[in-house]
C-alpha atoms as a PDB file:
ATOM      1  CA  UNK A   1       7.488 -15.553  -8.612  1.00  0.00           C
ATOM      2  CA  UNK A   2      10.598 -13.483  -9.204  1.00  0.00           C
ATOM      3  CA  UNK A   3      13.249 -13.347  -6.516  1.00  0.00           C
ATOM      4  CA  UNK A   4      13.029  -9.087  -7.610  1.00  0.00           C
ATOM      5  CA  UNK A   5       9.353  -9.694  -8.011  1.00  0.00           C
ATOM      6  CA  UNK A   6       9.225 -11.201  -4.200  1.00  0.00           C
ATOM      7  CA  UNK A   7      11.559  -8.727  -2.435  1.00  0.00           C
ATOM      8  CA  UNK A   8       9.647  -5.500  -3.524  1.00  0.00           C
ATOM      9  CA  UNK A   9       6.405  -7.177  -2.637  1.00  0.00           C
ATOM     10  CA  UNK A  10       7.692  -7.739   0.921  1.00  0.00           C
ATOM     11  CA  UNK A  11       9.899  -4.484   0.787  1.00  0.00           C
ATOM     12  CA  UNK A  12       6.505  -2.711   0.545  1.00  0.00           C
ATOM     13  CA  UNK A  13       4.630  -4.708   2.977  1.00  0.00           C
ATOM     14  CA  UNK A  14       6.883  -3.817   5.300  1.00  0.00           C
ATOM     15  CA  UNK A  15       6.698   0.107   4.701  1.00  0.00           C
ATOM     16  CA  UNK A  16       2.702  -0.689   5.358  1.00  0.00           C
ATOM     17  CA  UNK A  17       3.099  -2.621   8.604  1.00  0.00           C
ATOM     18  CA  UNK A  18       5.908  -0.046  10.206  1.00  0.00           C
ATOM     19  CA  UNK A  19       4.372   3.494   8.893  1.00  0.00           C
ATOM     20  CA  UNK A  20       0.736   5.358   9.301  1.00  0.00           C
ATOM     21  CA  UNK A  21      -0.436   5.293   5.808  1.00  0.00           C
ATOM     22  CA  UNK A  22      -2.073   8.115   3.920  1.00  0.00           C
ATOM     23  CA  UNK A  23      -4.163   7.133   0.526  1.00  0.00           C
ATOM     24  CA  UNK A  24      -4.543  10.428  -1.676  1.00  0.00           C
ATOM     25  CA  UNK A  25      -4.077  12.764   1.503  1.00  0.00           C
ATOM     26  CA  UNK A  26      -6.980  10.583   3.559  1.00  0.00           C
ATOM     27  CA  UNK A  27      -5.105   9.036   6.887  1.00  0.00           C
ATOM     28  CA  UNK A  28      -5.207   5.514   6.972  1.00  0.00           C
ATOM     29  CA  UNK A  29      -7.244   3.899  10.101  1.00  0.00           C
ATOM     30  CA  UNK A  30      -7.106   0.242   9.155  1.00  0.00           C
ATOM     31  CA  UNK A  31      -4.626  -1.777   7.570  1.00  0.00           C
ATOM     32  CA  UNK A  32      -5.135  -5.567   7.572  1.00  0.00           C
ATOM     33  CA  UNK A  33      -2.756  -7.887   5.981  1.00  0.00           C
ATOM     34  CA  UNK A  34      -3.085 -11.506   4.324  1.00  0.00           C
ATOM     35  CA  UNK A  35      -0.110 -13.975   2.966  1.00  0.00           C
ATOM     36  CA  UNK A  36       1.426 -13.579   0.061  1.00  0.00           C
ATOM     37  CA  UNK A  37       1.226 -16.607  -1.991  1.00  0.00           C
ATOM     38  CA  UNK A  38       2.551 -16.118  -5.499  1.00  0.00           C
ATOM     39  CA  UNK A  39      -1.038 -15.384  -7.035  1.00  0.00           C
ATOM     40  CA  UNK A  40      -0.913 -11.957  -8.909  1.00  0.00           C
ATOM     41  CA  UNK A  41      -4.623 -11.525  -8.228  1.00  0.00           C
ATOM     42  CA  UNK A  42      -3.797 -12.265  -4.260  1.00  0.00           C
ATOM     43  CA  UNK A  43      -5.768  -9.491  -2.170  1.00  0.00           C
ATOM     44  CA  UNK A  44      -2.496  -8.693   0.452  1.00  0.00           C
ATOM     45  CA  UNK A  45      -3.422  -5.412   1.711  1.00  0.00           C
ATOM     46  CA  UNK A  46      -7.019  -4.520   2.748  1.00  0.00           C
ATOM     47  CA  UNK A  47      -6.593  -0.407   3.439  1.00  0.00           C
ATOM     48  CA  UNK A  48      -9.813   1.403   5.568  1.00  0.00           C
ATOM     49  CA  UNK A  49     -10.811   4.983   6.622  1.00  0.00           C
ATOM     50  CA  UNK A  50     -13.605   7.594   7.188  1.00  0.00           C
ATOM     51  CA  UNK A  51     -13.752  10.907   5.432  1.00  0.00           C
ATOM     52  CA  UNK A  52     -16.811  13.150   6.614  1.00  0.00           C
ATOM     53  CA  UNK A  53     -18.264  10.446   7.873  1.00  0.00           C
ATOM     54  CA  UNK A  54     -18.645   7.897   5.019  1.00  0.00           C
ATOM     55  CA  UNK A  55     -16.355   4.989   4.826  1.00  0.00           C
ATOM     56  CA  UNK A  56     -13.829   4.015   2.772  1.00  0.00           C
ATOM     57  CA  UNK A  57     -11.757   0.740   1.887  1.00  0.00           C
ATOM     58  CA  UNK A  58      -8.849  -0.206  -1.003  1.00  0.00           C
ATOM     59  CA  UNK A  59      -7.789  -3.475  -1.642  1.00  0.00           C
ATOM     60  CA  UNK A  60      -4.154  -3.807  -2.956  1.00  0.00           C
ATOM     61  CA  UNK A  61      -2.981  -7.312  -4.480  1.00  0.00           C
ATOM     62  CA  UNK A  62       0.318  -9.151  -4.900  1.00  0.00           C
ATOM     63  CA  UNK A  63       0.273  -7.356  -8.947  1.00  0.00           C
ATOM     64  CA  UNK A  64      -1.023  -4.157  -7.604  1.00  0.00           C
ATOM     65  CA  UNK A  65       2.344  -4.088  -5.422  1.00  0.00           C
ATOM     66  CA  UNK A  66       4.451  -5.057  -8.081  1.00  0.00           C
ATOM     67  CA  UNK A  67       3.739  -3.227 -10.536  1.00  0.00           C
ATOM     68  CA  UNK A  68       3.712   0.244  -8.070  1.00  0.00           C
ATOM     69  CA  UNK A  69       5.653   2.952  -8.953  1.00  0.00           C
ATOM     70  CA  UNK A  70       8.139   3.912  -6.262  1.00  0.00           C
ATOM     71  CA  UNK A  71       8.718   7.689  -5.749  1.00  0.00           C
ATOM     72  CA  UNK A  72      11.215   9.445  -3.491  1.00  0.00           C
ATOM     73  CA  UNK A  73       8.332   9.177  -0.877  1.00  0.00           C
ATOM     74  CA  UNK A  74       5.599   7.901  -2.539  1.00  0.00           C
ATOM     75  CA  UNK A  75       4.091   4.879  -4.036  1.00  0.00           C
ATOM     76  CA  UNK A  76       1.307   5.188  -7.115  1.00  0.00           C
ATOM     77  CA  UNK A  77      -0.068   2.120  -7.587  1.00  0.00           C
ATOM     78  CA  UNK A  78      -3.637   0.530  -8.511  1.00  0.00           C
ATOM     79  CA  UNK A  79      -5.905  -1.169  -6.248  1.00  0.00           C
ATOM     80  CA  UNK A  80      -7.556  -4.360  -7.441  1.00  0.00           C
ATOM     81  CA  UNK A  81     -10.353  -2.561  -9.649  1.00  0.00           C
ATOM     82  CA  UNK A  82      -7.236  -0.753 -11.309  1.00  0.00           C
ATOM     83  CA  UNK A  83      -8.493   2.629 -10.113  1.00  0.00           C
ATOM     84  CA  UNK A  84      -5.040   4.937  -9.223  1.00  0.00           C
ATOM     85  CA  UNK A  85      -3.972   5.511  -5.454  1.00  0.00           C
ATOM     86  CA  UNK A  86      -1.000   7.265  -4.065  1.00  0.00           C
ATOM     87  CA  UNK A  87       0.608   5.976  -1.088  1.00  0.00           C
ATOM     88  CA  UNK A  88       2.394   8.021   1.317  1.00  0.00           C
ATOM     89  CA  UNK A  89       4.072   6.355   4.560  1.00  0.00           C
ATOM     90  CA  UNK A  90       4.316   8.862   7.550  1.00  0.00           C
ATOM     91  CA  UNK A  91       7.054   7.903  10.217  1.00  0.00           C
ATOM     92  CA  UNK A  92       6.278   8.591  13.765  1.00  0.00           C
ATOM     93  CA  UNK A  93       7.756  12.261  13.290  1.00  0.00           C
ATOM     94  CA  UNK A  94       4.754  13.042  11.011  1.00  0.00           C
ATOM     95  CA  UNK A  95       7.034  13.114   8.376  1.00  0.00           C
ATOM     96  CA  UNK A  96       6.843  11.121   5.339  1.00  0.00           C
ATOM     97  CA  UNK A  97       9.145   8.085   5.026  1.00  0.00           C
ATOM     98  CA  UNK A  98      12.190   8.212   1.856  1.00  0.00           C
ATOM     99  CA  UNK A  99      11.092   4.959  -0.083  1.00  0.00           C
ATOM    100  CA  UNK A 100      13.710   4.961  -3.006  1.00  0.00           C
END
């Protein structure tokens, strides 16, 4: 891996574990983390919620990070099926969080 490749991995891991998350608008109740070990197809971010009562669940690997594009405060990136998220990180203000 990258020395660029690694930092922006952990540069976004660490937005995840400081910040409430919101996927497309839906707040994020769950947020479970595992290693990062080099492996594109590494599942590092395991995302959870409930909207009207039904459950729902991203998974977000080592790729899916890399390859995310960074907006002013926002993050688009795939999930491990390639289907399109947004990310926003809310700071404890309720306001989101400046990524780039």
């Amino acid at each position: 891996m990258s020395p660029q490749r690694q930092k922006k991995i952990e540069h976004l891991i660490t937005l995840f574990e400081s910040n409430k998350v919101l996927v497309d608008e839906a707040p994020v109740e769950k947020v479970l983390f595992s290693p990062v070990n080099g492996d594109g197809e590494n599942q590092v971010i395991h995302l959870s919620w409930k909207e009207k009562s039904k459950e729902f669940g991203v998974i977000i690997t080592e790729d899916g990070l890399a390859y995310a594009s960074v907006l002013s405060s926002s993050l688009d990136i795939e999930d491990h099926e390639g289907d399109p998220l947004n990310i926003v990180f809310i700071d404890e203000q309720g306001k989101p969080v400046k990524i780039s």
